[in-house]
PDB file of N, CA and C in Angstrom:
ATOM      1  N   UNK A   1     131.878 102.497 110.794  1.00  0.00           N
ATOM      2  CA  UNK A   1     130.643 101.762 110.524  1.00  0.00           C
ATOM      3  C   UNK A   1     129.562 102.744 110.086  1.00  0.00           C
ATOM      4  N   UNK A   2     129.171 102.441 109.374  1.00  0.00           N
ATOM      5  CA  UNK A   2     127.603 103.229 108.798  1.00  0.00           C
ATOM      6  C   UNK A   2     126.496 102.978 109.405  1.00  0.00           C
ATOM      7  N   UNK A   3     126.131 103.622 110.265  1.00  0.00           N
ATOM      8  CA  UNK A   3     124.849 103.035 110.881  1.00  0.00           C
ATOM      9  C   UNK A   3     123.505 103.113 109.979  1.00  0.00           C
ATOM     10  N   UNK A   4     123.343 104.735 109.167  1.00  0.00           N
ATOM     11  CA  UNK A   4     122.355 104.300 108.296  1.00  0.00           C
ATOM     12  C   UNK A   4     122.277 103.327 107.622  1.00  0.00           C
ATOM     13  N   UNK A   5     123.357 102.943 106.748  1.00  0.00           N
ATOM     14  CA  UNK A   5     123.464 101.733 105.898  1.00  0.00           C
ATOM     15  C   UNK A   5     123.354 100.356 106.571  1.00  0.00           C
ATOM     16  N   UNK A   6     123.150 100.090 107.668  1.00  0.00           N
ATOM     17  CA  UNK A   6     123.105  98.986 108.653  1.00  0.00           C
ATOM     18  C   UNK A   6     121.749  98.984 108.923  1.00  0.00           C
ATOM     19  N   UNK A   7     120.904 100.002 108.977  1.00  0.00           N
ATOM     20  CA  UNK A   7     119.534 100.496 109.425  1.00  0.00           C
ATOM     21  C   UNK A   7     118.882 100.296 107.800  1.00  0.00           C
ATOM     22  N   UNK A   8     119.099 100.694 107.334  1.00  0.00           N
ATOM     23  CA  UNK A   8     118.686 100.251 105.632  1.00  0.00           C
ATOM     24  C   UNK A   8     118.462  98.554 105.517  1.00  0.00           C
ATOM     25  N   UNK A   9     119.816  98.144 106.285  1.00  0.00           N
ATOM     26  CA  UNK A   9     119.812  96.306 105.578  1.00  0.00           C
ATOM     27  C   UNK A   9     118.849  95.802 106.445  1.00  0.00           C
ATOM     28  N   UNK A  10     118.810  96.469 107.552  1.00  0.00           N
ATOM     29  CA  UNK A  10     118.005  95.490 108.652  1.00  0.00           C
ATOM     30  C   UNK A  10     116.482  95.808 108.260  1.00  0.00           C
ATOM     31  N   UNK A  11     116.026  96.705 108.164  1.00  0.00           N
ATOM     32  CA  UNK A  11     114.652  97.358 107.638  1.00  0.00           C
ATOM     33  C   UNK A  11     114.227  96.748 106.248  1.00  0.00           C
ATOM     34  N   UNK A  12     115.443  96.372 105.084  1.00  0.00           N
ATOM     35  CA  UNK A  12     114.910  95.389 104.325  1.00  0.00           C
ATOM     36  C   UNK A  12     114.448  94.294 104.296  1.00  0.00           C
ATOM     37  N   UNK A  13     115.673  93.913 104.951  1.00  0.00           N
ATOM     38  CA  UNK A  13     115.742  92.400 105.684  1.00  0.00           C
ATOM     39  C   UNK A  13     114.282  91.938 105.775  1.00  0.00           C
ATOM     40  N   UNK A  14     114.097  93.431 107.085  1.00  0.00           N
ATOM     41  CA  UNK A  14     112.498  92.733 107.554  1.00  0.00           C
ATOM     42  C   UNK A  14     111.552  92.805 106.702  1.00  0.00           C
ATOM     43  N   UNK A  15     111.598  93.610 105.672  1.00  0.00           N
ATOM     44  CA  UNK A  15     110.473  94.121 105.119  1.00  0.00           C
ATOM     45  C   UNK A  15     110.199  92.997 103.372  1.00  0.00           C
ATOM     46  N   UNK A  16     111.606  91.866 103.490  1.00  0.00           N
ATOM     47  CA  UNK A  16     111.411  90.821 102.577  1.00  0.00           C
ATOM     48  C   UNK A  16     110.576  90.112 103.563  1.00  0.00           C
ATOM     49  N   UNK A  17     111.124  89.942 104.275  1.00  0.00           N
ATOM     50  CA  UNK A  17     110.163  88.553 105.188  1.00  0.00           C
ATOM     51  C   UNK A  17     108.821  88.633 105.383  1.00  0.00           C
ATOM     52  N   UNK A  18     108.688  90.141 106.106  1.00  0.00           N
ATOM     53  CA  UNK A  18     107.198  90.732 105.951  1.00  0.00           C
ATOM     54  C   UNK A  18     106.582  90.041 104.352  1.00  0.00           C
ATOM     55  N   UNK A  19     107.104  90.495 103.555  1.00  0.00           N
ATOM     56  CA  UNK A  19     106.129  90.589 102.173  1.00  0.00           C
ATOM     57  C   UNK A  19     106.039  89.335 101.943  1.00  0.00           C
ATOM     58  N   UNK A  20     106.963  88.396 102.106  1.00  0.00           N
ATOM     59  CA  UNK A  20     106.837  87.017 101.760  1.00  0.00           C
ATOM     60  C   UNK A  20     105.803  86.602 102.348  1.00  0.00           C
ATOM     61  N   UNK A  21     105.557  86.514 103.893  1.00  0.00           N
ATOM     62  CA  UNK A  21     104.602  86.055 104.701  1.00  0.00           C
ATOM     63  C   UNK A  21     102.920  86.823 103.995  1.00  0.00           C
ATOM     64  N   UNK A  22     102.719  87.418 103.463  1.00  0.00           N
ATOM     65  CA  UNK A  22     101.856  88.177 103.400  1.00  0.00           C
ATOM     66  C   UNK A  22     101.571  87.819 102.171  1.00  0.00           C
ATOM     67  N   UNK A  23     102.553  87.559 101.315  1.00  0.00           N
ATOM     68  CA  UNK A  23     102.846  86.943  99.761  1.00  0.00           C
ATOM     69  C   UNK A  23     101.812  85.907  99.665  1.00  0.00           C
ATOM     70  N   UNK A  24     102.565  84.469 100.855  1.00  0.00           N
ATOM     71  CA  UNK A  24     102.292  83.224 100.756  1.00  0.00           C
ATOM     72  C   UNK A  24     100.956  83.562 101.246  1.00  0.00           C
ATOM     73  N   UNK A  25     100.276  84.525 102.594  1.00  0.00           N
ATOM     74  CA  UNK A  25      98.485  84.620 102.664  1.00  0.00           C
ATOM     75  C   UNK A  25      98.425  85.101 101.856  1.00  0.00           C
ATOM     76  N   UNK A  26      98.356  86.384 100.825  1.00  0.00           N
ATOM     77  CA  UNK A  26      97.892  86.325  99.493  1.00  0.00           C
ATOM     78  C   UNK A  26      97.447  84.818  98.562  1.00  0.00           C
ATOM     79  N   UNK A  27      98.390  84.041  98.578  1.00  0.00           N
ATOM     80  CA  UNK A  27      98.154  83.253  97.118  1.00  0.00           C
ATOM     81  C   UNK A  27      97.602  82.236  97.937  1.00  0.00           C
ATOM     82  N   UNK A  28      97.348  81.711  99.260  1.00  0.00           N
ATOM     83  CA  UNK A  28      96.774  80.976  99.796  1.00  0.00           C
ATOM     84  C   UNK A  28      94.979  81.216  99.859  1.00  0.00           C
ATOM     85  N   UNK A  29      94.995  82.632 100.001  1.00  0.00           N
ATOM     86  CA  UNK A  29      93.558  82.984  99.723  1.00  0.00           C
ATOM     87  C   UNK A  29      93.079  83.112  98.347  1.00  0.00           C
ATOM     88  N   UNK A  30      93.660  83.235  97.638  1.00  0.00           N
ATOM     89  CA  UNK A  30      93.368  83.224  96.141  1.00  0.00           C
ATOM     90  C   UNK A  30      93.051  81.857  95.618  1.00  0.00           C
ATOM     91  N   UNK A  31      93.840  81.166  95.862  1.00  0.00           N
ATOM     92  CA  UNK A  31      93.251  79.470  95.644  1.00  0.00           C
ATOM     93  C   UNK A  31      92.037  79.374  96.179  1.00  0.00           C
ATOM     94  N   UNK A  32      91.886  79.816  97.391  1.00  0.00           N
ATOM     95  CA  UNK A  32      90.361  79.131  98.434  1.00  0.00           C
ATOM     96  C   UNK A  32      89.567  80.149  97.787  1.00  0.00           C
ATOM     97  N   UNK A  33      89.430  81.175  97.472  1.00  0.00           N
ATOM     98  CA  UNK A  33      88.542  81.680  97.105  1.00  0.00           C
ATOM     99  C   UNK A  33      88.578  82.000  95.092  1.00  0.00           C
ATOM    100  N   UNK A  34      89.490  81.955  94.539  1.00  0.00           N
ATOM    101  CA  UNK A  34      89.667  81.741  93.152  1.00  0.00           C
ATOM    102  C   UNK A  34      89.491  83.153  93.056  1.00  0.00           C
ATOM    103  N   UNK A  35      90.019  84.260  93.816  1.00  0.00           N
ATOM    104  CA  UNK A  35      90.707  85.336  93.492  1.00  0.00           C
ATOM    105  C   UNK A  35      91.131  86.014  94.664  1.00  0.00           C
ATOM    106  N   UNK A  36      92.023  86.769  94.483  1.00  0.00           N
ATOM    107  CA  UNK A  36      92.365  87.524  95.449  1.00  0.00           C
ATOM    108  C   UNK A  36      91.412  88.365  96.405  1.00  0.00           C
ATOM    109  N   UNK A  37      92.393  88.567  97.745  1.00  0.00           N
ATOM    110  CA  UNK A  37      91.091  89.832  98.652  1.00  0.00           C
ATOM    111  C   UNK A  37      90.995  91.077  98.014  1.00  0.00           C
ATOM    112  N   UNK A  38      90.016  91.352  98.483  1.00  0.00           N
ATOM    113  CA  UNK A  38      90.073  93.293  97.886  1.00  0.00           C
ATOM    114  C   UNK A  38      90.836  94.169  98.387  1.00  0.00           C
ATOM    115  N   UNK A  39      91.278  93.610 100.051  1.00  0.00           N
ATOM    116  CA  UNK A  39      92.169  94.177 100.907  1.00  0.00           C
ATOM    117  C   UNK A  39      93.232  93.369 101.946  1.00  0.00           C
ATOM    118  N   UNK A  40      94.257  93.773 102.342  1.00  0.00           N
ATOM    119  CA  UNK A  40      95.047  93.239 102.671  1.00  0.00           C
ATOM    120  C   UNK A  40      94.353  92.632 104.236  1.00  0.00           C
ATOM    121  N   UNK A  41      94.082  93.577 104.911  1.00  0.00           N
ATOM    122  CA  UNK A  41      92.852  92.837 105.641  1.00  0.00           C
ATOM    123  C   UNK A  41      92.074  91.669 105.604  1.00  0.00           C
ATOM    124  N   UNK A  42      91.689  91.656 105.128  1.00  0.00           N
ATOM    125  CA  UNK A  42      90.551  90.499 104.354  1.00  0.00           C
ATOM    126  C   UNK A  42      91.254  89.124 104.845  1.00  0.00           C
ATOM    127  N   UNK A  43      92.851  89.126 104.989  1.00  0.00           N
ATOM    128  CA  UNK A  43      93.499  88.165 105.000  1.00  0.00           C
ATOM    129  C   UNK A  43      93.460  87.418 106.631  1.00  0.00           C
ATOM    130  N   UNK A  44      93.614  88.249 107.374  1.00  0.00           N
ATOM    131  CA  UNK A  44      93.060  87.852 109.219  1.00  0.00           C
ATOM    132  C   UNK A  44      91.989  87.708 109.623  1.00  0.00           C
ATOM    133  N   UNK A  45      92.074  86.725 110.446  1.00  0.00           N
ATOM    134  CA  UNK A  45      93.139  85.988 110.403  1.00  0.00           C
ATOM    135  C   UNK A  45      92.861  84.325 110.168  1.00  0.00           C
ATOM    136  N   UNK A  46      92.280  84.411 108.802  1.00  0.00           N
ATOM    137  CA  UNK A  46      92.194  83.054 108.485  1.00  0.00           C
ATOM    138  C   UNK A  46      93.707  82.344 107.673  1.00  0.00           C
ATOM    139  N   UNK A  47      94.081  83.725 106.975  1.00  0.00           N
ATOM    140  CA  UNK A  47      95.189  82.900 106.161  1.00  0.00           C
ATOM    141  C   UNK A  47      96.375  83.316 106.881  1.00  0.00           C
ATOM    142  N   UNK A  48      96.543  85.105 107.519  1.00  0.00           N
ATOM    143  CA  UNK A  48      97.310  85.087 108.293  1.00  0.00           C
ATOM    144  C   UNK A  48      97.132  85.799 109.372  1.00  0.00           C
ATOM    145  N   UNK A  49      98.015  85.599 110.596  1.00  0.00           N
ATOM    146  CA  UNK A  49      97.122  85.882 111.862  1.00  0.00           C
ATOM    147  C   UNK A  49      97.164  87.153 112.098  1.00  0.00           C
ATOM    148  N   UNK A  50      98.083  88.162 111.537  1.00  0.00           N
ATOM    149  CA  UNK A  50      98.260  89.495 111.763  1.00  0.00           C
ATOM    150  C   UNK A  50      98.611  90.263 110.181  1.00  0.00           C
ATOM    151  N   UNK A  51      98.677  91.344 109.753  1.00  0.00           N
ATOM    152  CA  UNK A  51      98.955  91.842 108.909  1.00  0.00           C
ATOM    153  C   UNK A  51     100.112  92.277 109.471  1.00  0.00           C
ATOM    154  N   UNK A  52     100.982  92.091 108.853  1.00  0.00           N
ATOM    155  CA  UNK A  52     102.067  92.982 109.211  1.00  0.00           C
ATOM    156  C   UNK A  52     102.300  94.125 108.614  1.00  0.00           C
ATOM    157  N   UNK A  53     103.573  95.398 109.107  1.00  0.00           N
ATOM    158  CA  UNK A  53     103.633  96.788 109.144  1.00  0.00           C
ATOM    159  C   UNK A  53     105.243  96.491 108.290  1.00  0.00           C
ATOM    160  N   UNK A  54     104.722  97.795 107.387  1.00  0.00           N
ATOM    161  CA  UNK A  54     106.027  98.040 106.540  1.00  0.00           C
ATOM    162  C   UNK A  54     106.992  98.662 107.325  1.00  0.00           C
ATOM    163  N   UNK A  55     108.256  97.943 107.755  1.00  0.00           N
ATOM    164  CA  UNK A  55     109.198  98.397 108.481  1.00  0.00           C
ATOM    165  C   UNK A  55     109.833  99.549 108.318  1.00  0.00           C
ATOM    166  N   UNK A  56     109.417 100.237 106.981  1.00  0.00           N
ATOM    167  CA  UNK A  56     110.101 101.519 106.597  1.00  0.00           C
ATOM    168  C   UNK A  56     109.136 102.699 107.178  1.00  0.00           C
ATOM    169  N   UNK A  57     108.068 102.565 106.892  1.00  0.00           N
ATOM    170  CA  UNK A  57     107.099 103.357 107.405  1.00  0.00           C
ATOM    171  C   UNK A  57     105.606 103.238 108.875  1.00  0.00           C
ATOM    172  N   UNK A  58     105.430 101.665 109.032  1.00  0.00           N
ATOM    173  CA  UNK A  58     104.894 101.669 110.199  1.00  0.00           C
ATOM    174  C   UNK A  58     103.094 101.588 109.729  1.00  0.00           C
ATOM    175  N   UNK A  59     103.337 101.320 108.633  1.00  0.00           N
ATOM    176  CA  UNK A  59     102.265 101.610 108.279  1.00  0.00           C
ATOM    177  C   UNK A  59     101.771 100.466 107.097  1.00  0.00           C
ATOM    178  N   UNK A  60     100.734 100.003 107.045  1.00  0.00           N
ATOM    179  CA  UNK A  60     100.649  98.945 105.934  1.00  0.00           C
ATOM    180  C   UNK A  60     101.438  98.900 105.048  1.00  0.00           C
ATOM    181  N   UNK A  61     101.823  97.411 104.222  1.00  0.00           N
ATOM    182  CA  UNK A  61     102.305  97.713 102.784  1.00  0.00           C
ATOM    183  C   UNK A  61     101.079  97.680 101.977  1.00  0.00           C
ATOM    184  N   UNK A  62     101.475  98.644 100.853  1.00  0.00           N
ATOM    185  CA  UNK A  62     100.537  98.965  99.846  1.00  0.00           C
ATOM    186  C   UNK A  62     100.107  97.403  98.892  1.00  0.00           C
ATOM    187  N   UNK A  63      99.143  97.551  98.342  1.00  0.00           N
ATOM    188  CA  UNK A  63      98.632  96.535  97.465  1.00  0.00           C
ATOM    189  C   UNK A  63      97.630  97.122  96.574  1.00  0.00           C
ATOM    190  N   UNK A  64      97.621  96.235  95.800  1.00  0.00           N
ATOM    191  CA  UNK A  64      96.986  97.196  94.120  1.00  0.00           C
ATOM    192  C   UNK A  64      96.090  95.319  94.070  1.00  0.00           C
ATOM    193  N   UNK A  65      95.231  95.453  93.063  1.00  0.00           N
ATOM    194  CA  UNK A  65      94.583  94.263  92.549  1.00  0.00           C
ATOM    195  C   UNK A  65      94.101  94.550  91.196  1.00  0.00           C
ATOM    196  N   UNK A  66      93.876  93.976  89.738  1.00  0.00           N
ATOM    197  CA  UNK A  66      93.667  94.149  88.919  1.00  0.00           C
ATOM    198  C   UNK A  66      93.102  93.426  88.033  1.00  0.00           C
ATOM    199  N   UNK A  67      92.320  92.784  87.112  1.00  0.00           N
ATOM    200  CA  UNK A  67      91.776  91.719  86.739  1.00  0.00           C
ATOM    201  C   UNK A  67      92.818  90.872  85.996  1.00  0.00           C
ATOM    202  N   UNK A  68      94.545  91.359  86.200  1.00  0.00           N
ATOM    203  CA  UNK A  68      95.408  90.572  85.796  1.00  0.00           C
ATOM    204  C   UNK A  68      96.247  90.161  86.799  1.00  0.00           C
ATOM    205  N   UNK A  69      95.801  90.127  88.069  1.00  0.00           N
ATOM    206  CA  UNK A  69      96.122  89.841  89.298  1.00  0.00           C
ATOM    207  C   UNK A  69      96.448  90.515  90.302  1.00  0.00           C
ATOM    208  N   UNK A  70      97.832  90.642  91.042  1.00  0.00           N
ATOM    209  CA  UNK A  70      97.802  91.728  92.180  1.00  0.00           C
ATOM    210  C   UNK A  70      99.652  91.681  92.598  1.00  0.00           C
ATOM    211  N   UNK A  71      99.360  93.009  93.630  1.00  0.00           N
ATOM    212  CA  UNK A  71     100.688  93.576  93.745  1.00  0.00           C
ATOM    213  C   UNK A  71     100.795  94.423  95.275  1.00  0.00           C
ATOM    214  N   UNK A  72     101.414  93.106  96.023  1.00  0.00           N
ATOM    215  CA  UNK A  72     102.221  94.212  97.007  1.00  0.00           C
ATOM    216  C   UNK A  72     103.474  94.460  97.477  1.00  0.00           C
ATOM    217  N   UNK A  73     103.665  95.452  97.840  1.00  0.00           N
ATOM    218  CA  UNK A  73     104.779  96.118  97.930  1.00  0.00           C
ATOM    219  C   UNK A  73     105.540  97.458  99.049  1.00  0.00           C
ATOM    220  N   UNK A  74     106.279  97.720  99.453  1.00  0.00           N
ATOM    221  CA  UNK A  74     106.950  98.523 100.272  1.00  0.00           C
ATOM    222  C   UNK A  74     107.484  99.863  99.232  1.00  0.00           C
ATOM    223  N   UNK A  75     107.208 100.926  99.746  1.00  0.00           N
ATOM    224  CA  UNK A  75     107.530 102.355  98.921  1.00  0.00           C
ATOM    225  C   UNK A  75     108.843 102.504  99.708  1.00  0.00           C
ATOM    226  N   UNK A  76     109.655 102.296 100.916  1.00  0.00           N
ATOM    227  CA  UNK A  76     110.818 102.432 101.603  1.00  0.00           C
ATOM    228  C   UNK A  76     112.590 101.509 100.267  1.00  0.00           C
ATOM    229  N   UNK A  77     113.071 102.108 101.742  1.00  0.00           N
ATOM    230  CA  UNK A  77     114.366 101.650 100.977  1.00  0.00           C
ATOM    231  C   UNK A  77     115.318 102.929  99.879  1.00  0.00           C
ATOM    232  N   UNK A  78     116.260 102.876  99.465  1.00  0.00           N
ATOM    233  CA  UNK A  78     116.803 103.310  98.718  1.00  0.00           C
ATOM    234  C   UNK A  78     116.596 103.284  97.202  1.00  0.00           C
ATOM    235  N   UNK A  79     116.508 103.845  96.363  1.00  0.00           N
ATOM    236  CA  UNK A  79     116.328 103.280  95.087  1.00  0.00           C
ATOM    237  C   UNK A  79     117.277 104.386  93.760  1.00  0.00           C
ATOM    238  N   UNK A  80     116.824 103.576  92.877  1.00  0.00           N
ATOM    239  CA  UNK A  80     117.663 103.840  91.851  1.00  0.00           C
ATOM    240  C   UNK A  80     117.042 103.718  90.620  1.00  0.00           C
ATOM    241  N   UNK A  81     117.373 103.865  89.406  1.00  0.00           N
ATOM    242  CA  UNK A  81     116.480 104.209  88.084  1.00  0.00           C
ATOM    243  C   UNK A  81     116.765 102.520  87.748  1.00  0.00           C
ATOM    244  N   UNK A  82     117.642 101.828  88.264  1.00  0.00           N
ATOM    245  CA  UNK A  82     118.098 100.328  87.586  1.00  0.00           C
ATOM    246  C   UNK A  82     117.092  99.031  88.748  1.00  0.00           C
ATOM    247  N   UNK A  83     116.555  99.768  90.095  1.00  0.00           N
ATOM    248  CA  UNK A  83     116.254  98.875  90.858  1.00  0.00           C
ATOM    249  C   UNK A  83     115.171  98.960  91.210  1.00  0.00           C
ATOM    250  N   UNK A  84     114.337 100.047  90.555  1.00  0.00           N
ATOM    251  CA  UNK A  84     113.086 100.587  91.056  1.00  0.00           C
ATOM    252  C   UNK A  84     111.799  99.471  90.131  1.00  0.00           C
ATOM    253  N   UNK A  85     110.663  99.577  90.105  1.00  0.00           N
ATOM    254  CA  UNK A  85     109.421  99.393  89.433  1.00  0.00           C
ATOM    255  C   UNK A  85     109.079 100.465  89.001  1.00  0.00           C
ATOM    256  N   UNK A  86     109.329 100.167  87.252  1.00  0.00           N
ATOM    257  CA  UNK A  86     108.284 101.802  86.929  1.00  0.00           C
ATOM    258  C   UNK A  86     107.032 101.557  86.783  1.00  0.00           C
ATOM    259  N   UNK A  87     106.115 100.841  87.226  1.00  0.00           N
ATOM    260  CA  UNK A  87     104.533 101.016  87.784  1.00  0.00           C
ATOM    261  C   UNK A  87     104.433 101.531  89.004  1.00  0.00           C
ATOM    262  N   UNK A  88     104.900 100.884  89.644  1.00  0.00           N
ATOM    263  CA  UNK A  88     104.585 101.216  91.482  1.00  0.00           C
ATOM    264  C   UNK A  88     105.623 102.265  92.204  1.00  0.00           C
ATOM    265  N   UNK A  89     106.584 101.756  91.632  1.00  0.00           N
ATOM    266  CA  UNK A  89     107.900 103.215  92.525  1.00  0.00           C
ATOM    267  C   UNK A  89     108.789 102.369  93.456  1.00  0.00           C
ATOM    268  N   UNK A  90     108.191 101.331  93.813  1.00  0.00           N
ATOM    269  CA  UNK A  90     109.065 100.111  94.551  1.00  0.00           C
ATOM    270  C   UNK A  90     110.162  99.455  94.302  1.00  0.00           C
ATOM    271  N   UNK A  91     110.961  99.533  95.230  1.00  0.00           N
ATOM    272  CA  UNK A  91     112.104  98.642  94.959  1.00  0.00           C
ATOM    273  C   UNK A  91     111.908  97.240  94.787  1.00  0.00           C
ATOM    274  N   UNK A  92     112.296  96.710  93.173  1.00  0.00           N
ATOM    275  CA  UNK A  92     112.153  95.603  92.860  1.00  0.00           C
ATOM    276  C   UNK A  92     112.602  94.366  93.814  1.00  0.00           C
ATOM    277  N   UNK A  93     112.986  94.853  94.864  1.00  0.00           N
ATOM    278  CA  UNK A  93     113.310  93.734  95.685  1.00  0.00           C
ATOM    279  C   UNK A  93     112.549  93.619  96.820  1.00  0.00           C
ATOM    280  N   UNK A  94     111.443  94.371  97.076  1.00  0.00           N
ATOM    281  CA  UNK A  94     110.629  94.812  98.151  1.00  0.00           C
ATOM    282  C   UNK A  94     109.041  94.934  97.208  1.00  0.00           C
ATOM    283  N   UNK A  95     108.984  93.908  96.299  1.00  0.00           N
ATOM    284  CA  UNK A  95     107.461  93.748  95.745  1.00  0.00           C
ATOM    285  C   UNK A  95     107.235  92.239  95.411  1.00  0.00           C
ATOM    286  N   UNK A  96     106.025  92.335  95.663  1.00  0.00           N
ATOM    287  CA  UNK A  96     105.806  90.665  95.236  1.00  0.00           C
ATOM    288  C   UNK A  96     104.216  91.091  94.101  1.00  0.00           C
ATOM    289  N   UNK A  97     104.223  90.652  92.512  1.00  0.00           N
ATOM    290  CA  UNK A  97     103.286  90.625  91.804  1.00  0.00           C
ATOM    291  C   UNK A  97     103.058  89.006  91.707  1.00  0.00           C
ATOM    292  N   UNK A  98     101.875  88.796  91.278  1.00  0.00           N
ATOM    293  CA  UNK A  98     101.467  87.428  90.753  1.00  0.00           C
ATOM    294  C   UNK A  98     100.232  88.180  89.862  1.00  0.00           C
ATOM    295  N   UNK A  99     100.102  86.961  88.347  1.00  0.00           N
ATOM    296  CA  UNK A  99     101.393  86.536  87.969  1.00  0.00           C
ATOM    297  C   UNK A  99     102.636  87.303  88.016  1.00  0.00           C
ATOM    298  N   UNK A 100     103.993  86.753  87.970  1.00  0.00           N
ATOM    299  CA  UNK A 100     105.506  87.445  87.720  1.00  0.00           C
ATOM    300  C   UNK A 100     105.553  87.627  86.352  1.00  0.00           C
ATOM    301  N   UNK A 101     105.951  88.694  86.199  1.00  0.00           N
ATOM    302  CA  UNK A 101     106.286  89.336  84.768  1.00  0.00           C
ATOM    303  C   UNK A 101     107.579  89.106  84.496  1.00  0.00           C
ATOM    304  N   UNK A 102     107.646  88.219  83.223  1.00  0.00           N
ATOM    305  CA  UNK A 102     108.939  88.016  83.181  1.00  0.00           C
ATOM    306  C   UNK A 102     109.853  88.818  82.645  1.00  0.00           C
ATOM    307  N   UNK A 103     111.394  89.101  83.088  1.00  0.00           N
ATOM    308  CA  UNK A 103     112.402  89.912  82.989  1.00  0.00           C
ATOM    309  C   UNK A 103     112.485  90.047  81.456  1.00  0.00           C
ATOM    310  N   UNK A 104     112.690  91.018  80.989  1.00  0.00           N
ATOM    311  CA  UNK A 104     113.555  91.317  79.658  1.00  0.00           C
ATOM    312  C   UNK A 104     114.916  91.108  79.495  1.00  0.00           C
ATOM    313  N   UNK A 105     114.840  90.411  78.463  1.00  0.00           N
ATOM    314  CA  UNK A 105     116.476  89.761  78.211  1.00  0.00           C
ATOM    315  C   UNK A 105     117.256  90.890  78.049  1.00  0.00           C
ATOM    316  N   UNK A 106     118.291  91.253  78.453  1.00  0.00           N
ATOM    317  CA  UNK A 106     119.347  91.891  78.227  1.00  0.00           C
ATOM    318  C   UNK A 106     119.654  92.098  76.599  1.00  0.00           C
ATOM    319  N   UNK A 107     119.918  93.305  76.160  1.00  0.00           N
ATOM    320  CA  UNK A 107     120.389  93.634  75.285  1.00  0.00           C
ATOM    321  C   UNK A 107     121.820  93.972  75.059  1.00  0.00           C
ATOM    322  N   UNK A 108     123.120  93.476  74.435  1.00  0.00           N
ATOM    323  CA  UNK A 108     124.406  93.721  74.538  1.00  0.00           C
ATOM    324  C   UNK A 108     124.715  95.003  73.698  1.00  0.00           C
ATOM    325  N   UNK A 109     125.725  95.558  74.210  1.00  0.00           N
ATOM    326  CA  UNK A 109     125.990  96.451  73.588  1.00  0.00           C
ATOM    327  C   UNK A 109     126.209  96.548  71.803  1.00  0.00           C
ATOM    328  N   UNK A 110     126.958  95.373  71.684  1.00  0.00           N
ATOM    329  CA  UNK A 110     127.943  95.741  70.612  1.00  0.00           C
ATOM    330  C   UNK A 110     127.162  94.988  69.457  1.00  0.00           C
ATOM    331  N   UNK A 111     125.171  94.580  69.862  1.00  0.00           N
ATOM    332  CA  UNK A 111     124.423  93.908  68.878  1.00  0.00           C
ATOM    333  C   UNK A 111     124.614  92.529  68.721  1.00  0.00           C
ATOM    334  N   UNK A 112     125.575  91.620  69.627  1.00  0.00           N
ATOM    335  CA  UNK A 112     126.125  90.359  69.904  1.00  0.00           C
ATOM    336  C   UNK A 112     124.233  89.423  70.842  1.00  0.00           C
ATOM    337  N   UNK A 113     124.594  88.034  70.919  1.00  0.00           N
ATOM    338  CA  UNK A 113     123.298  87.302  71.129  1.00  0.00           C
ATOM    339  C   UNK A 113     123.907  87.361  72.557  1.00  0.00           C
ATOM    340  N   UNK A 114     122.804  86.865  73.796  1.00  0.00           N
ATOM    341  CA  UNK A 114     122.937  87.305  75.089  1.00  0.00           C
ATOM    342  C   UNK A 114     121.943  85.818  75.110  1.00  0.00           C
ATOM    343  N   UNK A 115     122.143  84.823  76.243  1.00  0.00           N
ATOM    344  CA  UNK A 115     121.132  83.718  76.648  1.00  0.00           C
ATOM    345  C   UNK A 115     119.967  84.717  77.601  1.00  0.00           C
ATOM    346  N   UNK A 116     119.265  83.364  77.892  1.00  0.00           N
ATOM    347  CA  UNK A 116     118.586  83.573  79.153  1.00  0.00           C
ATOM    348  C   UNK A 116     118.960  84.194  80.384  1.00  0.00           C
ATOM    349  N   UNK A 117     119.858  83.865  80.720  1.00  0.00           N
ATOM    350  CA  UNK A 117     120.583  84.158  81.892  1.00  0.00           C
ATOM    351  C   UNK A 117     122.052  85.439  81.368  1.00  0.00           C
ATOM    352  N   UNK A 118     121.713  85.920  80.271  1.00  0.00           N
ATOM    353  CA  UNK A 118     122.788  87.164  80.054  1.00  0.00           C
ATOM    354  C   UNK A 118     124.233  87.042  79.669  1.00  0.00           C
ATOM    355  N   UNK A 119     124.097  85.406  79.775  1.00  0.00           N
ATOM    356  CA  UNK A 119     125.336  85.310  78.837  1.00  0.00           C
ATOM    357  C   UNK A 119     125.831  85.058  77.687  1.00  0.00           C
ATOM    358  N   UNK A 120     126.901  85.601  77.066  1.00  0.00           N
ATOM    359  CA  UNK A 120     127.448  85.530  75.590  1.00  0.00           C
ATOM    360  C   UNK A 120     127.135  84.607  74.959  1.00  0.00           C
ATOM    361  N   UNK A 121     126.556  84.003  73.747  1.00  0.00           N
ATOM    362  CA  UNK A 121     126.625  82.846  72.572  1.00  0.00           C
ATOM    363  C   UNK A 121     127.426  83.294  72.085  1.00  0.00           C
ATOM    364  N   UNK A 122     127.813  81.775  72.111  1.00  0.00           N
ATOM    365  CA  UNK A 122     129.622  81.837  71.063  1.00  0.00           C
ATOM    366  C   UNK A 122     128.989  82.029  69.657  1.00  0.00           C
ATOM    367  N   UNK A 123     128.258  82.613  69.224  1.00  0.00           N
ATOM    368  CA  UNK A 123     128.371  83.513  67.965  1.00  0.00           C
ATOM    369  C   UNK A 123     128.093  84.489  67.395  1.00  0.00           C
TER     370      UNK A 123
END
């Protein structure tokens, strides 16, 4: 058994749920007030009752705000050049932006058409 790798899933685990909860007070305060907080703070405890702690580090998750909306996120976890954010450094699975930027379609190798979802057109 791998215990790091068990300690990795569980620390994500938490650290989706964390961001979600923190996600949903984000965009809950943004409606009532017609923009986001300046700080993650800002959010207790009207929208949520505690801030929660990035399970990787113990320490807030980071958040950015911008006049094209906002971004938080966890710097923990494992990463890779295919799973990372090249703005923030975050593992794309451990950030929440609004608006969502939508994905870039896949490009096929061999110059062939690719759908929405990355798969082959029959032509």
């Amino acid at each position: 058994m791998d215990v790091g790798g068990a300690i990795e899933t569980a620390a994500r685990g938490t650290a989706i749920s964390r961001l979600a909860a923190v996600s949903i007070a984000l965009e809950r305060c943004r409606r009532a007030n017609n923009k986001p907080p300046a700080k993650l703070d800002d959010l207790a405890p009207q929208f949520i009752k505690e801030i929660p702690l990035d399970p990787f580090t113990g320490e807030p998750f980071h958040y950015q705000t911008s006049d094209a909306g906002y971004v938080v996120y966890s710097l923990g976890g494992i990463k890779s050049p295919q799973n990372t954010d090249a703005e923030t450094g975050a593992l794309e699975s451990l950030l929440f932006r609004w608006p969502a930027r939508p994905k870039p379609a896949p490009v096929p190798d061999d110059g062939g058409v690719l759908n929405a979802l990355g798969s082959r057109l029959p032509f």
